[in-house]
PDB file of N, CA and C in Angstrom:
ATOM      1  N   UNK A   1      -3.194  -8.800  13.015  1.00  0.00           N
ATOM      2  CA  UNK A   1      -4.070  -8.161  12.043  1.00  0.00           C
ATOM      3  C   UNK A   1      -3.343  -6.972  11.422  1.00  0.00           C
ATOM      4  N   UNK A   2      -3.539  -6.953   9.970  1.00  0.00           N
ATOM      5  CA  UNK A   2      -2.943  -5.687   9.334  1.00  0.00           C
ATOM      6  C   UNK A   2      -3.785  -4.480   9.457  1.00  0.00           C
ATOM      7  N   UNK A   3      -2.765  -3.501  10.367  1.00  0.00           N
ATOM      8  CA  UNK A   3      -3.670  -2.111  10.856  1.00  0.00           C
ATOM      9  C   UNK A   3      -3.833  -1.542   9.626  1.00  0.00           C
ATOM     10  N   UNK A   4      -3.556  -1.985   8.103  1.00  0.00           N
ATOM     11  CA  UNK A   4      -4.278  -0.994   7.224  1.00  0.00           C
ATOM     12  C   UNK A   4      -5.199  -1.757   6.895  1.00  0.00           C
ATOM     13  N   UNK A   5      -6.137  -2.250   7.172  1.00  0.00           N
ATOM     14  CA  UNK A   5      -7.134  -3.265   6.323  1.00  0.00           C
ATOM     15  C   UNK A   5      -7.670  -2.436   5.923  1.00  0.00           C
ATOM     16  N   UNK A   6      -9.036  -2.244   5.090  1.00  0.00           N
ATOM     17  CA  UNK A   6      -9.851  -1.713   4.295  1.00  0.00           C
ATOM     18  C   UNK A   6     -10.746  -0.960   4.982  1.00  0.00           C
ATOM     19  N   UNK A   7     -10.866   0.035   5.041  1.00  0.00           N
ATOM     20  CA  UNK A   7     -11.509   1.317   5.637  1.00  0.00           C
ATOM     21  C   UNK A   7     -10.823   2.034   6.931  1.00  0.00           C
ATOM     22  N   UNK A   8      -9.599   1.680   7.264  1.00  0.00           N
ATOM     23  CA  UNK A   8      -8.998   2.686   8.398  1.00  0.00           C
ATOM     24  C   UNK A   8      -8.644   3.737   7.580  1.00  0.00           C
ATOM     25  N   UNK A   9      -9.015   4.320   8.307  1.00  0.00           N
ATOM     26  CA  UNK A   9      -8.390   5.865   8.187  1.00  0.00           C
ATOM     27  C   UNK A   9      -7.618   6.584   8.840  1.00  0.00           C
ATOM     28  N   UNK A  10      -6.171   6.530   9.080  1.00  0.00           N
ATOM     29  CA  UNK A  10      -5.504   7.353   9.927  1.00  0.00           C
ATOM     30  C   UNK A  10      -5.649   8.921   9.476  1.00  0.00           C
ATOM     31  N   UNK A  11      -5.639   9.452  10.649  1.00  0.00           N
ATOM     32  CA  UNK A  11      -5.832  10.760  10.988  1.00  0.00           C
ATOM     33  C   UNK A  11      -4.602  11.493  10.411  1.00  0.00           C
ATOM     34  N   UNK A  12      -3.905  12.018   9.569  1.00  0.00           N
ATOM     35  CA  UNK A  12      -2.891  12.907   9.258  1.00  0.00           C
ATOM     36  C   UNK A  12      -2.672  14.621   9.565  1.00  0.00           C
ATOM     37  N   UNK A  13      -3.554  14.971   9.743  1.00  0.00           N
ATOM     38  CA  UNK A  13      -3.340  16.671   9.970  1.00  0.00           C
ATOM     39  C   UNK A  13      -2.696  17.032  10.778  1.00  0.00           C
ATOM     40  N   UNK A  14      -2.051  16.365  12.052  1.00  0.00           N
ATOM     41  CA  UNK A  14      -1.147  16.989  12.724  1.00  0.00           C
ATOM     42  C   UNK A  14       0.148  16.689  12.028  1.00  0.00           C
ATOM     43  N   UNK A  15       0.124  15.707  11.209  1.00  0.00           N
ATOM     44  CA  UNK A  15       1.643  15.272  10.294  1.00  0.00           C
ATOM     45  C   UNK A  15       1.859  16.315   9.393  1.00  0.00           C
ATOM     46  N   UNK A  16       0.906  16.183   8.846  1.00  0.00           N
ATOM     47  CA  UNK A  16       0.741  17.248   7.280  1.00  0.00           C
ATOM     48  C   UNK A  16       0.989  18.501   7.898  1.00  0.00           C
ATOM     49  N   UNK A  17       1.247  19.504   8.881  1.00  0.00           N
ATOM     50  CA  UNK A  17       1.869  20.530   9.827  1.00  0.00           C
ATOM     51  C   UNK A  17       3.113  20.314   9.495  1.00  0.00           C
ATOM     52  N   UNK A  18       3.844  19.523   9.446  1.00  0.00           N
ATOM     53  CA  UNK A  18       5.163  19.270   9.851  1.00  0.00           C
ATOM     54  C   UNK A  18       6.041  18.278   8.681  1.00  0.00           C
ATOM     55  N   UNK A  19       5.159  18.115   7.489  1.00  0.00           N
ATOM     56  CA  UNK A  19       5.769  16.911   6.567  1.00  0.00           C
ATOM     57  C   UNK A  19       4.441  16.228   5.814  1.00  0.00           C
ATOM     58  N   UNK A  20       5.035  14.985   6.692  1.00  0.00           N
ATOM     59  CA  UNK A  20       3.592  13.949   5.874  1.00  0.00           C
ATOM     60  C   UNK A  20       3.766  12.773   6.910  1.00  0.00           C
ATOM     61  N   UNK A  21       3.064  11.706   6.554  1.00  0.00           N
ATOM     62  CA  UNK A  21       2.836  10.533   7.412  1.00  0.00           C
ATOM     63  C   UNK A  21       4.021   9.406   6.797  1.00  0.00           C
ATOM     64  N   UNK A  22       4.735   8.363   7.367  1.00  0.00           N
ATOM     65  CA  UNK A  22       5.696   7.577   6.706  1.00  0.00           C
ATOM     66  C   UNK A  22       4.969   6.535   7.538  1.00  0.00           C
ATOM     67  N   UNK A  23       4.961   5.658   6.341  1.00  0.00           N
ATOM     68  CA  UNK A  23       4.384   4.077   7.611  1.00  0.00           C
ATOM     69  C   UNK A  23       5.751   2.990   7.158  1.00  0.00           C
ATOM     70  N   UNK A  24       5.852   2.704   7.894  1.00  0.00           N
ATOM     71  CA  UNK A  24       7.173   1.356   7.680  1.00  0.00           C
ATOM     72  C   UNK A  24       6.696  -0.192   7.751  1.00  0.00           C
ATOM     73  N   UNK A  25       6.322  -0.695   6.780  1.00  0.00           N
ATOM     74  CA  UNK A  25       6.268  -1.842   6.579  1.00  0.00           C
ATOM     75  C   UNK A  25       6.925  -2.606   7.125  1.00  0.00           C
ATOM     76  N   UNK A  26       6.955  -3.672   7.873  1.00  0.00           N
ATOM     77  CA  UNK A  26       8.237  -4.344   8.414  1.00  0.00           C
ATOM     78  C   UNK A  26       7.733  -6.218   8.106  1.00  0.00           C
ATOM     79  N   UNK A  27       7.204  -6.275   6.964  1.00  0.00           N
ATOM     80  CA  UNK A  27       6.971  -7.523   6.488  1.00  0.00           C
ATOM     81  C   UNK A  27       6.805  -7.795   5.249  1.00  0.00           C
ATOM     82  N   UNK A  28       6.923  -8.860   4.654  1.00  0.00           N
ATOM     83  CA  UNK A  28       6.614  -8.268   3.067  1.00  0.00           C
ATOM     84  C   UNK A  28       5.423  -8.552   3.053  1.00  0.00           C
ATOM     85  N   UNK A  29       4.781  -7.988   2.203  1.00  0.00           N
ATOM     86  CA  UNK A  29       3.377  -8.264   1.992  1.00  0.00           C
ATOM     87  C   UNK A  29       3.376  -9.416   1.233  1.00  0.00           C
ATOM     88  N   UNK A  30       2.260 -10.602   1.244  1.00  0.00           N
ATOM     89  CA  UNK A  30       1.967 -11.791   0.743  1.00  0.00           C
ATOM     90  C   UNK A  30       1.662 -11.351  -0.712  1.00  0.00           C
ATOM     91  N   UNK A  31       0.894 -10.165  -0.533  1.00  0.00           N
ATOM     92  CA  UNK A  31       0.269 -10.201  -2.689  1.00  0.00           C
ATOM     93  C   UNK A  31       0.311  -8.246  -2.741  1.00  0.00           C
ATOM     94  N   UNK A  32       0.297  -8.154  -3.725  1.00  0.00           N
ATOM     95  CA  UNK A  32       0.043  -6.922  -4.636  1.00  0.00           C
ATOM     96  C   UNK A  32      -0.977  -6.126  -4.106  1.00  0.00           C
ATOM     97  N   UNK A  33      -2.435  -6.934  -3.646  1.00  0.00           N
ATOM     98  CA  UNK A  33      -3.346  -6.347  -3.014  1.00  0.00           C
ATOM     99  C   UNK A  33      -2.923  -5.614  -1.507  1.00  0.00           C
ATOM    100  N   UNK A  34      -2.439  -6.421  -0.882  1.00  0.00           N
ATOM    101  CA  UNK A  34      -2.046  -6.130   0.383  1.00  0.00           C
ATOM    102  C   UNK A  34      -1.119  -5.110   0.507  1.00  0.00           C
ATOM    103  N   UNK A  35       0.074  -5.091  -0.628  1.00  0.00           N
ATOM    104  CA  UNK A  35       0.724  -3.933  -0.788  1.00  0.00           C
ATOM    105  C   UNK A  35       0.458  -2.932  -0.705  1.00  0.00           C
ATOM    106  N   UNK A  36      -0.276  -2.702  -1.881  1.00  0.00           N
ATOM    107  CA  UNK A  36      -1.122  -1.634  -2.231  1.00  0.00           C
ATOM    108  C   UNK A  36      -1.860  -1.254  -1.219  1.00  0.00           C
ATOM    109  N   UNK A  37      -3.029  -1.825  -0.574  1.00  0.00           N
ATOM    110  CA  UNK A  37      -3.740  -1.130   0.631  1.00  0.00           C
ATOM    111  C   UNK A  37      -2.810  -0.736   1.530  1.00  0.00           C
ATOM    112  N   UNK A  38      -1.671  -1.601   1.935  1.00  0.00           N
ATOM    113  CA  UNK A  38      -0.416  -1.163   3.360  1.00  0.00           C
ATOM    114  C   UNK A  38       0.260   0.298   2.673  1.00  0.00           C
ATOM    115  N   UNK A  39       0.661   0.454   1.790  1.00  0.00           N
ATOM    116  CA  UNK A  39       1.151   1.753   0.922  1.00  0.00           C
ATOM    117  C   UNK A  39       0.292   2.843   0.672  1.00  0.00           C
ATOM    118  N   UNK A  40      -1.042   2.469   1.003  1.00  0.00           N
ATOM    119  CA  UNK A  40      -1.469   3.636  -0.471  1.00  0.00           C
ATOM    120  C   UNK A  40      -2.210   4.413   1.440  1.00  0.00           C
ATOM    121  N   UNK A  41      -1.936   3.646   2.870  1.00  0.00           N
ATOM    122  CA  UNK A  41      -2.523   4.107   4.024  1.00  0.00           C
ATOM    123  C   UNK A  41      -2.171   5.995   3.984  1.00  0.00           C
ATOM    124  N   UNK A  42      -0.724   5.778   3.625  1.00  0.00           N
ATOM    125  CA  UNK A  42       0.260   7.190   3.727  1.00  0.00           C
ATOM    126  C   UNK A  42      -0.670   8.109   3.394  1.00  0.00           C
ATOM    127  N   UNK A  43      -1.087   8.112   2.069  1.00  0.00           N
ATOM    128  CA  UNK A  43      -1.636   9.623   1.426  1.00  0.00           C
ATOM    129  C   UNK A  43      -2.732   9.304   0.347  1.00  0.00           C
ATOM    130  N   UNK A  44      -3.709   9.060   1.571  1.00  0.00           N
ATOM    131  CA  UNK A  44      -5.067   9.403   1.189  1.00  0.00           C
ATOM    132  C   UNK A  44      -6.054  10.510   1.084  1.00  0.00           C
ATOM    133  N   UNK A  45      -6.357  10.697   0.149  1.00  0.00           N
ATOM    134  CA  UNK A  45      -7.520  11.737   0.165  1.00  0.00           C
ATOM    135  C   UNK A  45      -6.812  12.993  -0.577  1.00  0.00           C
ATOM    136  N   UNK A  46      -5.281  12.885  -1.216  1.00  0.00           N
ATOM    137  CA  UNK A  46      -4.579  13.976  -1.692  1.00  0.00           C
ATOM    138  C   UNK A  46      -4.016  14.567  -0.801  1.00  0.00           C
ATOM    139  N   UNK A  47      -3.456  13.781   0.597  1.00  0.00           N
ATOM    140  CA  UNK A  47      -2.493  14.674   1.719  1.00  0.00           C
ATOM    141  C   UNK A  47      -1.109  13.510   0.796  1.00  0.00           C
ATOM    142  N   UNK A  48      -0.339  14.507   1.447  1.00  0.00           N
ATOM    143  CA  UNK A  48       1.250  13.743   1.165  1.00  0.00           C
ATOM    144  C   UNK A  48       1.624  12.384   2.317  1.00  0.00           C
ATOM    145  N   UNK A  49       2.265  11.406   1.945  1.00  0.00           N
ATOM    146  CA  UNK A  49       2.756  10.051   2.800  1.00  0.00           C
ATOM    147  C   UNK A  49       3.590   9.576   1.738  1.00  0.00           C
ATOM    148  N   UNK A  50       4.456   8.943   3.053  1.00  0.00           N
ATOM    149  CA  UNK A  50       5.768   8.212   1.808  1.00  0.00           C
ATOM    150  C   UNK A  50       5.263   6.755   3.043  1.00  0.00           C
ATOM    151  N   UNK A  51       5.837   5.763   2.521  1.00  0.00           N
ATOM    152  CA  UNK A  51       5.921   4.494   2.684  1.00  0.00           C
ATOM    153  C   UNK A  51       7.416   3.520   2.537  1.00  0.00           C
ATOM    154  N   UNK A  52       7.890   2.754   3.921  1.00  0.00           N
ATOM    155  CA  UNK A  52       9.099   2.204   3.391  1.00  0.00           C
ATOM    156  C   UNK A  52       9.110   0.820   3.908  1.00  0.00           C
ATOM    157  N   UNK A  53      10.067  -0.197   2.961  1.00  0.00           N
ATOM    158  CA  UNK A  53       9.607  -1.703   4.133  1.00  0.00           C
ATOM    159  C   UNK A  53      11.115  -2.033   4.522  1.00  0.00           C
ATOM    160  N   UNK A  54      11.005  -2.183   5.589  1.00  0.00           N
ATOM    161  CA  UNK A  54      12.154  -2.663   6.441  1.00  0.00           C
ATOM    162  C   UNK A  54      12.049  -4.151   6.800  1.00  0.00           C
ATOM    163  N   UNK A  55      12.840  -4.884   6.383  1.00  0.00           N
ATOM    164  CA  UNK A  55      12.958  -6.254   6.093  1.00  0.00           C
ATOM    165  C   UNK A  55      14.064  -6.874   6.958  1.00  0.00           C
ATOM    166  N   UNK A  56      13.678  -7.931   8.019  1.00  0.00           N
ATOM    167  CA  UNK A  56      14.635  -8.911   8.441  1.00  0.00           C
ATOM    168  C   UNK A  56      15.012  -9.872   7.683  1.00  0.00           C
ATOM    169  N   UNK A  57      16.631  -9.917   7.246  1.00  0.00           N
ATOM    170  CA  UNK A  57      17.197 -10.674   6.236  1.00  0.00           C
ATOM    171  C   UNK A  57      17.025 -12.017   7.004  1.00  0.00           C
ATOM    172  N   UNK A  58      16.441 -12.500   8.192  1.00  0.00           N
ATOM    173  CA  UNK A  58      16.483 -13.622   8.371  1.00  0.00           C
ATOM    174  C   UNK A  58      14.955 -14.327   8.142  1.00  0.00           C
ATOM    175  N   UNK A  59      14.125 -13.707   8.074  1.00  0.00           N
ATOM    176  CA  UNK A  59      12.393 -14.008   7.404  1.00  0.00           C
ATOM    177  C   UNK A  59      12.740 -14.229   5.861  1.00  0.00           C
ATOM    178  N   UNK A  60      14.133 -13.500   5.460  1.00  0.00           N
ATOM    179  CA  UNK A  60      14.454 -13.967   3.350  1.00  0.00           C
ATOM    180  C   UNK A  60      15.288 -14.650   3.578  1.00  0.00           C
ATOM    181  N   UNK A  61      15.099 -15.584   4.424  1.00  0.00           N
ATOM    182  CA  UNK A  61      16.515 -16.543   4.446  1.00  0.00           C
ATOM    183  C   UNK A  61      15.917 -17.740   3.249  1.00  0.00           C
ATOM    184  N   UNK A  62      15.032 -17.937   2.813  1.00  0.00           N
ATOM    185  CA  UNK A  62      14.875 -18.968   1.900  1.00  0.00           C
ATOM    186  C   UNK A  62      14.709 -18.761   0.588  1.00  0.00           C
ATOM    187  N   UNK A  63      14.865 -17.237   0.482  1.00  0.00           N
ATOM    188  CA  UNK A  63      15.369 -16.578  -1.004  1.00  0.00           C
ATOM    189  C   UNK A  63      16.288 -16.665  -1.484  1.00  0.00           C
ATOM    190  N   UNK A  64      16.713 -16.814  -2.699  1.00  0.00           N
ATOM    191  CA  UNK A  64      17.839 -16.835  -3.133  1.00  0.00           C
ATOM    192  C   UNK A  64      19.266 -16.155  -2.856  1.00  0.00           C
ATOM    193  N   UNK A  65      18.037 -14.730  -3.263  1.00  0.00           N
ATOM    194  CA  UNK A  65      19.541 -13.601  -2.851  1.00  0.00           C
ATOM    195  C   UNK A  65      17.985 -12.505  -1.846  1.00  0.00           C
ATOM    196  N   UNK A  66      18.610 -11.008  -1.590  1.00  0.00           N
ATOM    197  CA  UNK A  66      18.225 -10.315  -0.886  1.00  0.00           C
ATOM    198  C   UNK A  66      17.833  -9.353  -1.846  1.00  0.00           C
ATOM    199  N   UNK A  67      17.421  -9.328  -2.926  1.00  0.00           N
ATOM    200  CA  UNK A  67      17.356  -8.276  -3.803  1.00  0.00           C
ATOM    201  C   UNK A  67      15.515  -8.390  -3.979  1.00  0.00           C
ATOM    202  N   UNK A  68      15.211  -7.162  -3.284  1.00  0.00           N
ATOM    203  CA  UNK A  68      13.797  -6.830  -2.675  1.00  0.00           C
ATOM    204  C   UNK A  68      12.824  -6.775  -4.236  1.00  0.00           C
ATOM    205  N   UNK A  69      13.606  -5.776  -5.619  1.00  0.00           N
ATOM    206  CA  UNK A  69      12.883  -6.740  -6.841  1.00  0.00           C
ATOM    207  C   UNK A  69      12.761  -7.588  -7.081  1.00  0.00           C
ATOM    208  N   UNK A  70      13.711  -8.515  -7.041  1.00  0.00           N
ATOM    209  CA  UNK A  70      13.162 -10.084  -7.408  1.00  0.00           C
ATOM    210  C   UNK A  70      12.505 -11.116  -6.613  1.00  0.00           C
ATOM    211  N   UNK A  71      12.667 -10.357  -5.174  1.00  0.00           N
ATOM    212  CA  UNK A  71      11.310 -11.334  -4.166  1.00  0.00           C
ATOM    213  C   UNK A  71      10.474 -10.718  -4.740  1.00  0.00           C
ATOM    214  N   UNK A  72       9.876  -9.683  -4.725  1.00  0.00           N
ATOM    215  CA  UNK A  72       8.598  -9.053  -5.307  1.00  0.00           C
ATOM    216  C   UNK A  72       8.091  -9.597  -6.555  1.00  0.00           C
ATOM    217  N   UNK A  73       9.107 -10.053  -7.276  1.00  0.00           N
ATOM    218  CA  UNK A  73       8.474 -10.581  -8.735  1.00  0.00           C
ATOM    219  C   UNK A  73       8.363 -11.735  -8.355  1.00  0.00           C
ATOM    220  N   UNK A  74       9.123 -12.459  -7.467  1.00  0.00           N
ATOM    221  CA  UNK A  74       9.006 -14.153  -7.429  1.00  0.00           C
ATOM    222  C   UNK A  74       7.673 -14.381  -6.629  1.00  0.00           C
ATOM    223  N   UNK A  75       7.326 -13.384  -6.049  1.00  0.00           N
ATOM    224  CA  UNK A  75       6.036 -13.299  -5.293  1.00  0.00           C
ATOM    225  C   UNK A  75       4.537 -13.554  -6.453  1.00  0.00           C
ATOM    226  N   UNK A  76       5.047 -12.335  -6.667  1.00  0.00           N
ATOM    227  CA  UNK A  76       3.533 -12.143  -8.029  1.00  0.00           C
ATOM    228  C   UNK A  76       3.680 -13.152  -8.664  1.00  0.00           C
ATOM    229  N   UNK A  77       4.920 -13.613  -9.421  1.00  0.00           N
ATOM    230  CA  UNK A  77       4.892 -14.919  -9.941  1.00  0.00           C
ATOM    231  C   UNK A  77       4.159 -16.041  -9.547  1.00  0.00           C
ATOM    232  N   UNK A  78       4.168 -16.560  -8.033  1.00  0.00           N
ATOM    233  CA  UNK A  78       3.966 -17.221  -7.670  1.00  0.00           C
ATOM    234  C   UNK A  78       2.550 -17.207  -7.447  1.00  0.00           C
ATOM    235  N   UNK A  79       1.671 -15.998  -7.022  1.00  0.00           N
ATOM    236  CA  UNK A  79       0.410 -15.785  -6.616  1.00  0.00           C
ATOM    237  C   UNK A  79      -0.224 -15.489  -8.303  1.00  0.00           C
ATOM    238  N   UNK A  80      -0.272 -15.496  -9.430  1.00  0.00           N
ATOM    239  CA  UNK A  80      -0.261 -15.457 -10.934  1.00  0.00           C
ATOM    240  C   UNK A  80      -0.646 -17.045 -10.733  1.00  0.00           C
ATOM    241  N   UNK A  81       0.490 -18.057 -10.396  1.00  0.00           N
ATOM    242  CA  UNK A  81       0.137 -19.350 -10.624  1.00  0.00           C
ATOM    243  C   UNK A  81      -0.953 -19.895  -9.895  1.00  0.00           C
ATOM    244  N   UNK A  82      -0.989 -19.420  -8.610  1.00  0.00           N
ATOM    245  CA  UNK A  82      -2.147 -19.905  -7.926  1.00  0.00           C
ATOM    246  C   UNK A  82      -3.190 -19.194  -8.421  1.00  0.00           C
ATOM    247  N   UNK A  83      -3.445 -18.017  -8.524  1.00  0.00           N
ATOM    248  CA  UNK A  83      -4.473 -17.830  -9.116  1.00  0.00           C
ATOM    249  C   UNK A  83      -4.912 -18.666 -11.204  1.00  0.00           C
ATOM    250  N   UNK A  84      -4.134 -18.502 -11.577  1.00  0.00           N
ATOM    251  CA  UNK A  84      -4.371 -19.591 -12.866  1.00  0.00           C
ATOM    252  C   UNK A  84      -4.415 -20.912 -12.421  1.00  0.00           C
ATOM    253  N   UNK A  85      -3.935 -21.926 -11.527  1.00  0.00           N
ATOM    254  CA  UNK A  85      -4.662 -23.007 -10.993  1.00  0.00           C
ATOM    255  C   UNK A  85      -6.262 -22.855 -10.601  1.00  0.00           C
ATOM    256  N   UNK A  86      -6.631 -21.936 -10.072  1.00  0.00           N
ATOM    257  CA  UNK A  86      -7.712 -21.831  -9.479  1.00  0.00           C
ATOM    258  C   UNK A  86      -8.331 -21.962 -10.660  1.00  0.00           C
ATOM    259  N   UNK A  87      -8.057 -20.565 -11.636  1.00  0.00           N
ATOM    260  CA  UNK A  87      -9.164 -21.311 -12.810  1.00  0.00           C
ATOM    261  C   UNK A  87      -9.486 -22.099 -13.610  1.00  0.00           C
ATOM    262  N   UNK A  88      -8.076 -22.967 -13.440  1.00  0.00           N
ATOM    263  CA  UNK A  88      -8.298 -24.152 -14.130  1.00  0.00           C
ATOM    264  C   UNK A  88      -8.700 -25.312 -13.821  1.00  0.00           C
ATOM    265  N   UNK A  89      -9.012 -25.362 -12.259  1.00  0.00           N
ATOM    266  CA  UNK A  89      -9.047 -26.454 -11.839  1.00  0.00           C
ATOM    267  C   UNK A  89     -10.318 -26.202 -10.610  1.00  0.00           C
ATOM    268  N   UNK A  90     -10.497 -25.354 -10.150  1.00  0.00           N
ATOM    269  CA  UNK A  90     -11.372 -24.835  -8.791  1.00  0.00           C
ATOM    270  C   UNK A  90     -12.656 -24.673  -9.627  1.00  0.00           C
ATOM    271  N   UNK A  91     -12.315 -23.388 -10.339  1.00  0.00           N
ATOM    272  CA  UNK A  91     -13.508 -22.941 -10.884  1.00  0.00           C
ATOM    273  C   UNK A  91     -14.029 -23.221 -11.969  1.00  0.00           C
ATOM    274  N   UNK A  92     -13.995 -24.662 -12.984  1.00  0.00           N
ATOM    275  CA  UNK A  92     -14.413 -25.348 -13.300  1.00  0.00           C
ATOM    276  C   UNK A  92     -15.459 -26.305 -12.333  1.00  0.00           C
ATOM    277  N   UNK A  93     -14.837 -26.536 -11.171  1.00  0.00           N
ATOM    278  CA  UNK A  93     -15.784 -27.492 -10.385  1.00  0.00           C
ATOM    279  C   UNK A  93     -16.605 -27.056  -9.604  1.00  0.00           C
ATOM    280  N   UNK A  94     -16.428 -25.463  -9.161  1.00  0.00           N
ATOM    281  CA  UNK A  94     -17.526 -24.654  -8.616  1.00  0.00           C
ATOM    282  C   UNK A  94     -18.488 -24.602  -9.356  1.00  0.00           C
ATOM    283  N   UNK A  95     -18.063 -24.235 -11.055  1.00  0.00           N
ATOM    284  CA  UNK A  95     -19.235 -23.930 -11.943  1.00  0.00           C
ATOM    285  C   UNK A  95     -20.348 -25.137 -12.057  1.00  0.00           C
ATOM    286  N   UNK A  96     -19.223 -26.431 -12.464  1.00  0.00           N
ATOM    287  CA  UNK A  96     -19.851 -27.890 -12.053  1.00  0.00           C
ATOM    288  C   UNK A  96     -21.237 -27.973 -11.213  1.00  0.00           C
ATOM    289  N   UNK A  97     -20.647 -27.647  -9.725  1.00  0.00           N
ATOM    290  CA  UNK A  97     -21.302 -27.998  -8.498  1.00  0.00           C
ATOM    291  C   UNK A  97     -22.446 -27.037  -8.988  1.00  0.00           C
ATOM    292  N   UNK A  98     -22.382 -25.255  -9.104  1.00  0.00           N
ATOM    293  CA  UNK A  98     -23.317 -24.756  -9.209  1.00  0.00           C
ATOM    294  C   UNK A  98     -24.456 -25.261 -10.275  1.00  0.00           C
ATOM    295  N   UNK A  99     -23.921 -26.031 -11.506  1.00  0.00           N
ATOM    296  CA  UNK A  99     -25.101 -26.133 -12.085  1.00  0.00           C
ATOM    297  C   UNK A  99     -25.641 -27.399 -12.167  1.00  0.00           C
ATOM    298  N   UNK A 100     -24.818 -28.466 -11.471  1.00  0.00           N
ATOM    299  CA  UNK A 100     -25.959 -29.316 -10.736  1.00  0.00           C
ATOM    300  C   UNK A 100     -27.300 -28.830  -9.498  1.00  0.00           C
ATOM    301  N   UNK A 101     -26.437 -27.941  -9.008  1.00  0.00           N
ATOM    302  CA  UNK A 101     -27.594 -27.387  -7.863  1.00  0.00           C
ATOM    303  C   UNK A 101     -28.588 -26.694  -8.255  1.00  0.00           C
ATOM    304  N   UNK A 102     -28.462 -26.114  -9.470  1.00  0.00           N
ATOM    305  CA  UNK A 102     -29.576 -25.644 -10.033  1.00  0.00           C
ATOM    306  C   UNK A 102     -30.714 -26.533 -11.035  1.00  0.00           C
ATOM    307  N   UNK A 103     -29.930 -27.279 -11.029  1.00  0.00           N
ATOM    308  CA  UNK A 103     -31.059 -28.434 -11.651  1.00  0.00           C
ATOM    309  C   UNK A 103     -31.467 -29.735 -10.862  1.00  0.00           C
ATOM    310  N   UNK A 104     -31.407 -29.446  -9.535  1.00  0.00           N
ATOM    311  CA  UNK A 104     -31.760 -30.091  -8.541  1.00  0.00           C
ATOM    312  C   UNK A 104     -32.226 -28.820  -7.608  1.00  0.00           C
TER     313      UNK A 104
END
């Protein structure tokens, strides 16, 4: 489970004494969303946090190259397409289903 999910709150004030909070990522995140919540854990509420991801080059072994921008874009790229499948093809047939069910 990702310890930043949506509503933790780590405690910072004994950090913020001495600096700020650093969290180290050590996976890539699957989407943009997940990023963002794992990053934004550091410095909430207007305290200071830095954020860094430390990456085993053998989990990017099926990347092309190791260059941490262009997994990141080949990522979004990729989650862009699944999400535009979805609406072209999912949520057409949800809408479908829903408005048979409403006229039944």
């Amino acid at each position: 489970t990702n310890l930043s999910e949506r509503d933790t709150d780590i405690k910072t004030d004994e950090f913020q004494k001495h600096g700020s909070l650093l969290v180290i990522v050590k996976f890539m995140p699957p989407n943009k969303h997940v990023e963002q919540q794992t990053f934004g854990r550091t410095s909430r509420q207007g305290k200071r946090g830095t954020s860094q991801r430390i990456l085993n080059a053998i989990n990017l072994a099926h990347y092309a190259d190791f260059d941490i921008q262009k997994i990141t874009e080949l990522r979004d790229k990729i989650e862009a397409n699944i999400l535009s499948d979805f609406e072209q093809r999912e949520l057409q047939i949800i809408t479908l289903a829903d408005e048979i069910f409403t006229k039944f």
